[in-house]
Protein backbone atom coordinates (compact mmCIF):
# COMPACT_ATOMS: atom_id res chain seq x y z
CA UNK A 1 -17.92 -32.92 -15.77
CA UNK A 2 -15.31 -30.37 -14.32
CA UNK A 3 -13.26 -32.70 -12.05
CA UNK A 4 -12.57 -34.69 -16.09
CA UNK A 5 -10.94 -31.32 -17.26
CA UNK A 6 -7.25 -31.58 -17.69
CA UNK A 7 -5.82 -27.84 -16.48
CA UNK A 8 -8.26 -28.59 -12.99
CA UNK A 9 -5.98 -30.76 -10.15
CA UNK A 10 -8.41 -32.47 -7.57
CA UNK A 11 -7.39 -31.07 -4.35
CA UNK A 12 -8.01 -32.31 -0.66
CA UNK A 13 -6.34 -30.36 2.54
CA UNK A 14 -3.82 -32.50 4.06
CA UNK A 15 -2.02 -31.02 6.51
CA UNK A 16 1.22 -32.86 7.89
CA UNK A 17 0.82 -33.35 11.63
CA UNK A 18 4.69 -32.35 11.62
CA UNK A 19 3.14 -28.76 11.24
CA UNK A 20 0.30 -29.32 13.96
CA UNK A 21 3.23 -30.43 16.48
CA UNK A 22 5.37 -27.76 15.28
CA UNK A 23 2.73 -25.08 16.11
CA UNK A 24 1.53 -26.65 19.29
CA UNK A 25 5.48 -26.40 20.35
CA UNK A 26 5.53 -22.59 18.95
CA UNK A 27 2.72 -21.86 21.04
CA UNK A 28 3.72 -23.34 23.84
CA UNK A 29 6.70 -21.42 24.20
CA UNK A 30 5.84 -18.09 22.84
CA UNK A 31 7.73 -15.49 24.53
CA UNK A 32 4.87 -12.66 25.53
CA UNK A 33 5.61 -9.64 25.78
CA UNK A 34 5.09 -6.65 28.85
CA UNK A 35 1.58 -5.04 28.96
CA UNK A 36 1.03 -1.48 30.39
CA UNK A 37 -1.53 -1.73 33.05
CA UNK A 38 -5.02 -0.69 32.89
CA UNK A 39 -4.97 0.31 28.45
CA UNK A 40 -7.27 -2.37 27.73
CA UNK A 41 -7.56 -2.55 23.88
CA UNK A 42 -6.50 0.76 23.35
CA UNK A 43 -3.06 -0.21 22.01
CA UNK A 44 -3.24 -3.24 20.62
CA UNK A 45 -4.85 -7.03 22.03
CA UNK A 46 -4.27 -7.37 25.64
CA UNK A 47 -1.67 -9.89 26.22
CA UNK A 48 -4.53 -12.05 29.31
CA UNK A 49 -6.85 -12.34 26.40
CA UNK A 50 -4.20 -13.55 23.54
CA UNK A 51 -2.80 -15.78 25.89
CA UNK A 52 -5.95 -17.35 26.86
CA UNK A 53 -6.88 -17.61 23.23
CA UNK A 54 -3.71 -19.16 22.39
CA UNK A 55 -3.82 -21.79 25.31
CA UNK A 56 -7.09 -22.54 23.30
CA UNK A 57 -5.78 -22.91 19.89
CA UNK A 58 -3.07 -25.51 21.06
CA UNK A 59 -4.90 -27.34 23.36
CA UNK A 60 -8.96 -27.76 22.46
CA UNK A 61 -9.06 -26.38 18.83
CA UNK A 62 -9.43 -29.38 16.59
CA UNK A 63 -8.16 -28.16 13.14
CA UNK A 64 -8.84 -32.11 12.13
CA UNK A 65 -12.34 -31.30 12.65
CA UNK A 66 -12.01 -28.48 10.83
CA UNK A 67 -9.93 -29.62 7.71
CA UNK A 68 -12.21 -32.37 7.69
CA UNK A 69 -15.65 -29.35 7.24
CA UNK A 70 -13.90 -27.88 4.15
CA UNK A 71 -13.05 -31.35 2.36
CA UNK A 72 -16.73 -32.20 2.43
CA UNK A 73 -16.54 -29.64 -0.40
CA UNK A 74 -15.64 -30.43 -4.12
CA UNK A 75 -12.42 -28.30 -4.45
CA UNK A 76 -9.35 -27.97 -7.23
CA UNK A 77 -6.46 -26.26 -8.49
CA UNK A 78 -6.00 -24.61 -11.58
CA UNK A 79 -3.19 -22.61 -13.00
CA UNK A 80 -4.11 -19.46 -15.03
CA UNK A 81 -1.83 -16.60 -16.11
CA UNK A 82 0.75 -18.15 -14.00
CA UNK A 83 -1.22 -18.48 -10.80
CA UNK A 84 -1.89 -20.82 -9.09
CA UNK A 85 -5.25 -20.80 -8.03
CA UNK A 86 -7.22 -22.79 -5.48
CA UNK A 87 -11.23 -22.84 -5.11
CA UNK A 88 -14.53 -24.74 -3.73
CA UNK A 89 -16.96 -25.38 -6.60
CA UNK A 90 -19.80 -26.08 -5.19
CA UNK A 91 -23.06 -27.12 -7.65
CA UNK A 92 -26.69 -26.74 -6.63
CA UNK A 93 -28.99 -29.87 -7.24
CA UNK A 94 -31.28 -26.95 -8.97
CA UNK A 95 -30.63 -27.27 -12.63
CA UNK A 96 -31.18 -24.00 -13.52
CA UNK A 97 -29.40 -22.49 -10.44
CA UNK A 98 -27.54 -19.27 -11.48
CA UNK A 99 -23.37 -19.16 -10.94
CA UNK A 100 -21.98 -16.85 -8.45
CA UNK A 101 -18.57 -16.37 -7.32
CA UNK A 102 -17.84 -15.43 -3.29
CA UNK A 103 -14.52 -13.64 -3.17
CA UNK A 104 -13.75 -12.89 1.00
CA UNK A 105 -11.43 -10.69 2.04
CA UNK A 106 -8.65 -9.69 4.76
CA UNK A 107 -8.04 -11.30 6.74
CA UNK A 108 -10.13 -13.73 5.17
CA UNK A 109 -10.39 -17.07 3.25
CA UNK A 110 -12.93 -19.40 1.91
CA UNK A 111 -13.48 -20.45 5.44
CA UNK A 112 -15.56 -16.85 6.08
CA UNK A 113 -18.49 -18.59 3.62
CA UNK A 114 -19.36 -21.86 5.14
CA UNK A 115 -22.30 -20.78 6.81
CA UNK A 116 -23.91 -19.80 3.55
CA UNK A 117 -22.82 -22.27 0.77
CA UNK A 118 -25.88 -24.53 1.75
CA UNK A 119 -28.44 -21.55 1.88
CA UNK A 120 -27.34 -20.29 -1.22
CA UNK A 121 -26.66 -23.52 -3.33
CA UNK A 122 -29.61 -25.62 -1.79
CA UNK A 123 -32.49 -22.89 -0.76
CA UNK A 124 -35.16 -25.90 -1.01
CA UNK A 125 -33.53 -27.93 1.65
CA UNK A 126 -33.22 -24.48 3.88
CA UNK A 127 -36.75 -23.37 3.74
CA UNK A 128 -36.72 -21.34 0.74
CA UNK A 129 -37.23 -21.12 -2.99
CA UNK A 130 -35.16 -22.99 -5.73
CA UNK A 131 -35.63 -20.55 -7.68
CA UNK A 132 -32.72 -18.50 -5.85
CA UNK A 133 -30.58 -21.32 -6.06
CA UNK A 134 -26.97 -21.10 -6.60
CA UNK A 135 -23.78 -22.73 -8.33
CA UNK A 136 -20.88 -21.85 -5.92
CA UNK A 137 -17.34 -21.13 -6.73
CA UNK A 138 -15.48 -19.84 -3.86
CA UNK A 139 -11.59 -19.25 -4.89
CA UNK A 140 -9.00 -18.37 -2.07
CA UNK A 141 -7.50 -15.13 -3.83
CA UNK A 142 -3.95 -15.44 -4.84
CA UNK A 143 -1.54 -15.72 -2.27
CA UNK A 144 -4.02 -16.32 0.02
CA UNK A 145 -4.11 -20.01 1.48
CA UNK A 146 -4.00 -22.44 -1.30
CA UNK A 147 -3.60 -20.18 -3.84
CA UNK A 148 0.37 -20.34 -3.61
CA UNK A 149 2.81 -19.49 -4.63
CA UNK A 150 2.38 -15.82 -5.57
CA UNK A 151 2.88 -15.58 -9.71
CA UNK A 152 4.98 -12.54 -8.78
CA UNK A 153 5.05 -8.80 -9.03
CA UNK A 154 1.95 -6.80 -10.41
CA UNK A 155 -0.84 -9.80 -8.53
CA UNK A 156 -3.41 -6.78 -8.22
CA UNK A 157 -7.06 -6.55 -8.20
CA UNK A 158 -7.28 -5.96 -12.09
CA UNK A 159 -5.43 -9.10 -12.71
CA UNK A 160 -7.06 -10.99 -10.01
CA UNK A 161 -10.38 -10.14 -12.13
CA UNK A 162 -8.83 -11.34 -15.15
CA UNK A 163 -7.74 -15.08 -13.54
CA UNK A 164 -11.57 -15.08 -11.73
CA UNK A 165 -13.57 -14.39 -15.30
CA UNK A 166 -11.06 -16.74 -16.90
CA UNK A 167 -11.63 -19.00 -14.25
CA UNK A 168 -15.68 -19.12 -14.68
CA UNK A 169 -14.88 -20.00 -18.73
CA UNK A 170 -12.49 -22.98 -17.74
CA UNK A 171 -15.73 -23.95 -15.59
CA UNK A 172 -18.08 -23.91 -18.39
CA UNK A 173 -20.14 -20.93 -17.23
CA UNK A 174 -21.08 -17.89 -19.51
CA UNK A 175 -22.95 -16.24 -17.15
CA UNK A 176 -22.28 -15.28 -13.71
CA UNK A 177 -22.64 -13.02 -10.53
CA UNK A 178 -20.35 -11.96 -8.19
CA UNK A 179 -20.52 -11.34 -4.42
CA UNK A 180 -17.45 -10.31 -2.61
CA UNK A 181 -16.80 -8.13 0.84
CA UNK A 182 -13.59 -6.43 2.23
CA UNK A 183 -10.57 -6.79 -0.65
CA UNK A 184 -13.74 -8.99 -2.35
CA UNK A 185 -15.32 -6.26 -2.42
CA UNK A 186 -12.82 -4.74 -4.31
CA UNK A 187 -11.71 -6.92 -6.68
CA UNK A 188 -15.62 -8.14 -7.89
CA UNK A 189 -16.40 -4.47 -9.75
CA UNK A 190 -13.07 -5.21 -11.69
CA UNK A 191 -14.67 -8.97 -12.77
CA UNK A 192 -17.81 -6.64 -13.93
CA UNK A 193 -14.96 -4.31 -15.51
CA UNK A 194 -13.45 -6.96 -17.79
CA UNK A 195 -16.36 -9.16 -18.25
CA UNK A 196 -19.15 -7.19 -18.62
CA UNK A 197 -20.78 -9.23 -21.24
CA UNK A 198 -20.93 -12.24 -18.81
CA UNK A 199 -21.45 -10.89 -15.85
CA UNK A 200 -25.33 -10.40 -14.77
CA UNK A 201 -24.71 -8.73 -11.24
CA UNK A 202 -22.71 -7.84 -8.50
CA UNK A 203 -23.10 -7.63 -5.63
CA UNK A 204 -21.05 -6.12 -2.16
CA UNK A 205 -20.57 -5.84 1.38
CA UNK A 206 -17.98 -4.07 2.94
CA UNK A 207 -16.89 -1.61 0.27
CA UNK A 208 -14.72 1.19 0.07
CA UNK A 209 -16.10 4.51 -1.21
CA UNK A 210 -13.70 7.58 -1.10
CA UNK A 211 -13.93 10.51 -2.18
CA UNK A 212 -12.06 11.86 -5.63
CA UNK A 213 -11.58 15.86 -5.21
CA UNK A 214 -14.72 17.06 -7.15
CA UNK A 215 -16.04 19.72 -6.16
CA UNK A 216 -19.20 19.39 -3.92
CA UNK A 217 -18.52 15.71 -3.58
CA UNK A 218 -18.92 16.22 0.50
CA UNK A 219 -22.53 18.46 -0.03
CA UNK A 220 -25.61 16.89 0.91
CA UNK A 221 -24.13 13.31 2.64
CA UNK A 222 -26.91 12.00 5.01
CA UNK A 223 -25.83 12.59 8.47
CA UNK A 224 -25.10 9.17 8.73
CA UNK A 225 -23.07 9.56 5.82
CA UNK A 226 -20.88 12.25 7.48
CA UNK A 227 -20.54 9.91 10.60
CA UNK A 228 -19.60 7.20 8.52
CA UNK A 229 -16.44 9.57 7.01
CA UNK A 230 -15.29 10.54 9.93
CA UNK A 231 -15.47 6.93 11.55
CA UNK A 232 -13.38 6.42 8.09
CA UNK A 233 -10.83 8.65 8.75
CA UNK A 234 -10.59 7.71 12.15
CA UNK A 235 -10.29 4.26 11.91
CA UNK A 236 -7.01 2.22 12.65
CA UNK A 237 -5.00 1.76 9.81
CA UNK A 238 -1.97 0.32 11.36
CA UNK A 239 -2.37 -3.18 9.21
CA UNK A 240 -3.26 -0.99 6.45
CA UNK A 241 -0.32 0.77 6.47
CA UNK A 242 2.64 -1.83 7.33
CA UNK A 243 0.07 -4.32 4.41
CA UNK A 244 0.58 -1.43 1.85
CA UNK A 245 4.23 -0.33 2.17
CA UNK A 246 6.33 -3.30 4.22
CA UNK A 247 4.52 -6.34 3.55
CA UNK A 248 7.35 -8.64 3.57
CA UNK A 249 9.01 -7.19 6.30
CA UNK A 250 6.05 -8.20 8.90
CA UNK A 251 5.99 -11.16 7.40
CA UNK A 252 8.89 -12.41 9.12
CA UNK A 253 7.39 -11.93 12.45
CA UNK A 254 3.92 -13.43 11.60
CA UNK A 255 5.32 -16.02 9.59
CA UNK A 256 7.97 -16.96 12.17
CA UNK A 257 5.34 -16.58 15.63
CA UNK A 258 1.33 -18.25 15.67
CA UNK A 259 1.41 -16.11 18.79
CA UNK A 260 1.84 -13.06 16.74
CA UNK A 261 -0.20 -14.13 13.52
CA UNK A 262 -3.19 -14.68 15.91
CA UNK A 263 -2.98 -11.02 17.31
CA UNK A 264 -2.98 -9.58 14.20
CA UNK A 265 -5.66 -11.20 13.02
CA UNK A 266 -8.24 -11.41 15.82
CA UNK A 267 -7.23 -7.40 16.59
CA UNK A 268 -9.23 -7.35 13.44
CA UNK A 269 -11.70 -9.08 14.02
CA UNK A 270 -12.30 -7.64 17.22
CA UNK A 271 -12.45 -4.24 15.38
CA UNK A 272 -14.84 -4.98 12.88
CA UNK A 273 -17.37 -6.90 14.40
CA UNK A 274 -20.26 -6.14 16.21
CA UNK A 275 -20.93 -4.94 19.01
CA UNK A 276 -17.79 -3.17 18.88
CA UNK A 277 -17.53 -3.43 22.69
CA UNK A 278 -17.78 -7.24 22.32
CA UNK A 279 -15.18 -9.93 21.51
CA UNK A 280 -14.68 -11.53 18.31
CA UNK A 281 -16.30 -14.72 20.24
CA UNK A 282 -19.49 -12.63 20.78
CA UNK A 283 -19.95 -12.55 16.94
CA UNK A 284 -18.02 -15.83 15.37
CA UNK A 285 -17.48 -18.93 16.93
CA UNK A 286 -14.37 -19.59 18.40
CA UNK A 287 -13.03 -22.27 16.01
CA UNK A 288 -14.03 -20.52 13.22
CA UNK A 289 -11.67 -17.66 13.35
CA UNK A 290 -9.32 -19.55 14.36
CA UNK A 291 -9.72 -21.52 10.89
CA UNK A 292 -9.23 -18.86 9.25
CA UNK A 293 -5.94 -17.85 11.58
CA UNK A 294 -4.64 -21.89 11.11
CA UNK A 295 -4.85 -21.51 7.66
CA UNK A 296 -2.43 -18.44 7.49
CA UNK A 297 -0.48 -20.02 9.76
CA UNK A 298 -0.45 -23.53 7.78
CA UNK A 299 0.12 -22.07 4.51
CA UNK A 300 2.76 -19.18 5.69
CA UNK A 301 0.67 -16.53 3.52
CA UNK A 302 0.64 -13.77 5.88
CA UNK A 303 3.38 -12.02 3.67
CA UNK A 304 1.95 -12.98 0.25
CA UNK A 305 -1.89 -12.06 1.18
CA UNK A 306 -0.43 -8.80 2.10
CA UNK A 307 1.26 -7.70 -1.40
CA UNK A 308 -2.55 -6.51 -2.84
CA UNK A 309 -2.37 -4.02 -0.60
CA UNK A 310 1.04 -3.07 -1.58
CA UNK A 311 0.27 -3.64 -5.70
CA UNK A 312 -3.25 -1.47 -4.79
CA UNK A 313 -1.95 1.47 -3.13
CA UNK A 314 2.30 1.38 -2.85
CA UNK A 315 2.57 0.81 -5.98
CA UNK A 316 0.73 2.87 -7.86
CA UNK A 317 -0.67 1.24 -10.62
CA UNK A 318 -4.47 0.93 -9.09
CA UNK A 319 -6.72 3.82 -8.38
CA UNK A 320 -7.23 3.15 -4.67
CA UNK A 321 -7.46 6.78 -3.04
CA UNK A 322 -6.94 8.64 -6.37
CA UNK A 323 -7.70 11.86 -6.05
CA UNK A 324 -8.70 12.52 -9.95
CA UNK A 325 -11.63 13.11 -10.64
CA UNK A 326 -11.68 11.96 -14.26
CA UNK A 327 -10.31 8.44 -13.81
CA UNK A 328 -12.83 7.72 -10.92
CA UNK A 329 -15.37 8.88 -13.42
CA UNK A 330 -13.37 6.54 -16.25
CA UNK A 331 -13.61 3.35 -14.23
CA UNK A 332 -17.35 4.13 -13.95
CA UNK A 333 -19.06 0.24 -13.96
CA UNK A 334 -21.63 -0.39 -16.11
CA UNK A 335 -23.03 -4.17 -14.42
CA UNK A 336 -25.83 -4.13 -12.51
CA UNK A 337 -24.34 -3.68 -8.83
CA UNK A 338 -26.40 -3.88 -5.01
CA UNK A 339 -24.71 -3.05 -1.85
CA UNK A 340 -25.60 -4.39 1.80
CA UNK A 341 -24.35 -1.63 4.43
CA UNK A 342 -23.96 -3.49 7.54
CA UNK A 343 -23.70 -1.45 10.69
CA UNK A 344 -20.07 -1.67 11.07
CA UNK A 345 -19.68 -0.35 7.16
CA UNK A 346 -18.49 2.93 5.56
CA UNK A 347 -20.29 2.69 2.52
CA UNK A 348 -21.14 6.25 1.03
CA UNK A 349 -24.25 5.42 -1.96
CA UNK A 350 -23.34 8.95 -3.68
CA UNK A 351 -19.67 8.49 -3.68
CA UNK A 352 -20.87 3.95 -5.16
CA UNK A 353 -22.97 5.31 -7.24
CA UNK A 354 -20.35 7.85 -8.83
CA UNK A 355 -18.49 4.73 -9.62
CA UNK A 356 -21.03 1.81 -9.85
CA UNK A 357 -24.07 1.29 -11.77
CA UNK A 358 -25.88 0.93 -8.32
CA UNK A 359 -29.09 -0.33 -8.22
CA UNK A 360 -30.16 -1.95 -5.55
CA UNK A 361 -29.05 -0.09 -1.68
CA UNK A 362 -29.85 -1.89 2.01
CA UNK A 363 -29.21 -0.39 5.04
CA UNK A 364 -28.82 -2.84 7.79
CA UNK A 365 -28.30 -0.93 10.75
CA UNK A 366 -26.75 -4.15 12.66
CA UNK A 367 -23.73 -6.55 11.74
CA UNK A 368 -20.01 -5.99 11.74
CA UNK A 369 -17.54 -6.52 8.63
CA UNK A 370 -17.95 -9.88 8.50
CA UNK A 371 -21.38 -11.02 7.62
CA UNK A 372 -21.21 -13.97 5.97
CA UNK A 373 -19.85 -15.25 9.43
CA UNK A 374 -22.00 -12.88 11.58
CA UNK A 375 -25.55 -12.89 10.27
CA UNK A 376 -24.94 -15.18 7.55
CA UNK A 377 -28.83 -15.44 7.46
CA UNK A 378 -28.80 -11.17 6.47
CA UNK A 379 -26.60 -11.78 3.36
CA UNK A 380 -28.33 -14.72 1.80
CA UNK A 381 -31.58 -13.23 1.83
CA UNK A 382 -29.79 -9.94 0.36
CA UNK A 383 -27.89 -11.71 -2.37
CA UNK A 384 -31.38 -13.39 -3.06
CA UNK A 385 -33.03 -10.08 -3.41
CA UNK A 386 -30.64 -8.52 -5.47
CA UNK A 387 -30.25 -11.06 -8.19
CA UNK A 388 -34.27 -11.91 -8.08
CA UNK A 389 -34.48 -7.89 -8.79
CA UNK A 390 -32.45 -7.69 -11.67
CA UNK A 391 -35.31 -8.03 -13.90
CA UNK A 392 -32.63 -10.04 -16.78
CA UNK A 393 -34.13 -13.24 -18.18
CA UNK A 394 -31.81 -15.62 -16.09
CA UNK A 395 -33.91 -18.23 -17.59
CA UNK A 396 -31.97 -18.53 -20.84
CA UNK A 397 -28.98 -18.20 -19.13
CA UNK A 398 -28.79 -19.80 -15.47
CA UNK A 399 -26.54 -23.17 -15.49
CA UNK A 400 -26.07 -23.02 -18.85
CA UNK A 401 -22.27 -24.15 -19.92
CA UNK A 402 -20.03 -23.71 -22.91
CA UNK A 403 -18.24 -26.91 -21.88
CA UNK A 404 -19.31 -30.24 -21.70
């Protein structure tokens, strides 16, 4: 069994109540700032609504409840290339079920999956077929949550690929998928990258296409296509900006305020739900978000979750927004990739399929960013359809382990 394996620490959330008093106090005497009147959203979460929010987290929110949902889960640490790194491995009763890793992104945590680790690991029990069962393992991504402390400098997605497929031999597997949305969505392609003897499929939400300078690269987009550029380029990219050049400078604030580490969370998820007109509450519940926010707060990673987008872009060393043609052509992916386009997504297929070996494409038309929390129903039956597609013979390879 795993749990016997020296290098893997049983782990179980504890959280001191010292910290749950100390952030009930913090809240309670946050010092909120003036509001213009009449702006609404348009710059930034209107101080009525965090404050009402807030009220909520300190005084009904049960994060007891909560911590109490996640340790129903079989979870551990292990340490690999320096990092510490913290995950939910969660087996199906199916035999034969196939491995997949869920990577979530930002603001994001394992928290964003719980609606579909039983659909995915236990179909039989949910209505469905066994045969689409599922082993789980659902890592926090370093210097996220419990994946702390931050090895260091140079924590990008290449080397987050490198822990994950070392990760997946130190749990006996020697085949796997991936699924991952957001940064996830990112970092999975890179797994595929380094791996791609072991790994059978990936598959994405959320993902970033951009274009690379060739010529005629913009000729021939869909018109939704071109509406889904522009919406690109007009997005908000305020947390993109201050997460990719001054991460640990707004970490102070949001490390030293749960005021101000809620707004800049739920500001997210209010833009990247749907319906955009709603509030986050319309599309997650209530205490889930906030799970995700406590955990930040809890684990004072708002400044380390940051630095990937800092090691990504700042840096220099990644080919986020590279403009070369010939290295987006060189990182070219060779694993079998599909891609669910949610209504909220940007997803351009002829800019994925310049870089991905796509072949499977769904067009939702409805959901925001985060699906696994929004229509968590949607992305099972997706991730079910993509790896049933794949036409491999999973049979000789589904379960199987190099470990005993």
């Amino acid at each position: 069994m795993t749990t016997s394996r020296p290098d893997l620490r049983p782990f179980r959330i504890d959280i001191p109540q010292s910290q749950l008093d100390d952030l009930a106090t913090r809240l309670a005497t946050t010092r909120w700032p003036q509001e213009l009147p009449g702006v609404g959203w348009s710059r930034g979460v209107p101080t009525g609504y965090l404050r009402e929010v807030a009220d909520y987290w300190r005084t009904d929110y049960d994060w007891r409840a909560q911590e109490a949902v996640l340790n129903q889960y079989p979870q551990h640490l292990i340490t690999i290339d320096g990092q510490n790194l913290h995950h939910l491995h969660v087996r199906s009763p199916e035999p034969d079920a196939t491995p997949l890793i869920l990577l979530h992104g930002w603001p994001g945590s394992v928290v964003d999956f719980l609606n579909v680790i039983g659909p995915l690991s236990d179909p039989r029990s949910h209505g469905g077929d066994p045969a689409d069962a599922f082993h789980l393992v659902i890592p926090s991504l370093p210097g996220f949550g419990f994946s702390t402390p931050l090895a260091g400098p140079g924590m990008n997605a290449a080397r987050i690929a490198g822990i994950l497929a070392a990760l997946m031999t130190q749990l006996g597997y020697d085949r796997y998928g991936v699924h991952g949305y957001d940064m996830g969505a990112w970092v999975a392609p890179k797994v595929g990258q380094q791996d791609p003897e072991r790994v059978i499929g990936i598959h994405l939400t959320a993902m970033v296409t951009l274009p690379v300078g060739a010529d005629g690269e913009m000729d021939n987009l869909s018109e939704a296509e071109q509406q889904r550029w522009q919406r690109m380029q007009n997005s908000n990219d305020g947390y993109f900006q201050c997460n990719s050049k001054r991460p640990q400078t707004v970490g102070y604030a949001l490390n030293d305020s749960p005021a101000g580490q809620l707004a800049w969370i739920v500001e997210t998820f209010k833009e990247h739900t749907a319906p955009a007109e709603g509030l986050p509450e319309d599309s997650i519940d209530r205490d889930r978000f906030l799970t995700d926010v406590s955990i930040y707060w809890l684990t004072g990673t708002a400044s380390s979750a940051a630095q990937i987008y800092y090691e990504e872009i700042s840096q220099g060393g990644a080919d986020w927004g590279d403009s070369q043609q010939d290295r987006a052509l060189s990182q070219l992916g060779t694993v079998p990739t599909g891609v669910l386009v949610s209504g909220n997504d940007n997803a351009i297929r002829p800019w994925a399929e310049r870089d991905h070996n796509i072949v499977h494409w769904t067009e939702l038309g409805q959901g925001g960013h985060f699906l696994a929390m929004e229509a968590p129903g949607l992305l099972v039956d997706d991730i079910q359809v993509f790896f049933r597609k794949l036409g491999l013979d999973l049979k000789r390879f589904k379960g199987r382990r190099l470990l005993a």
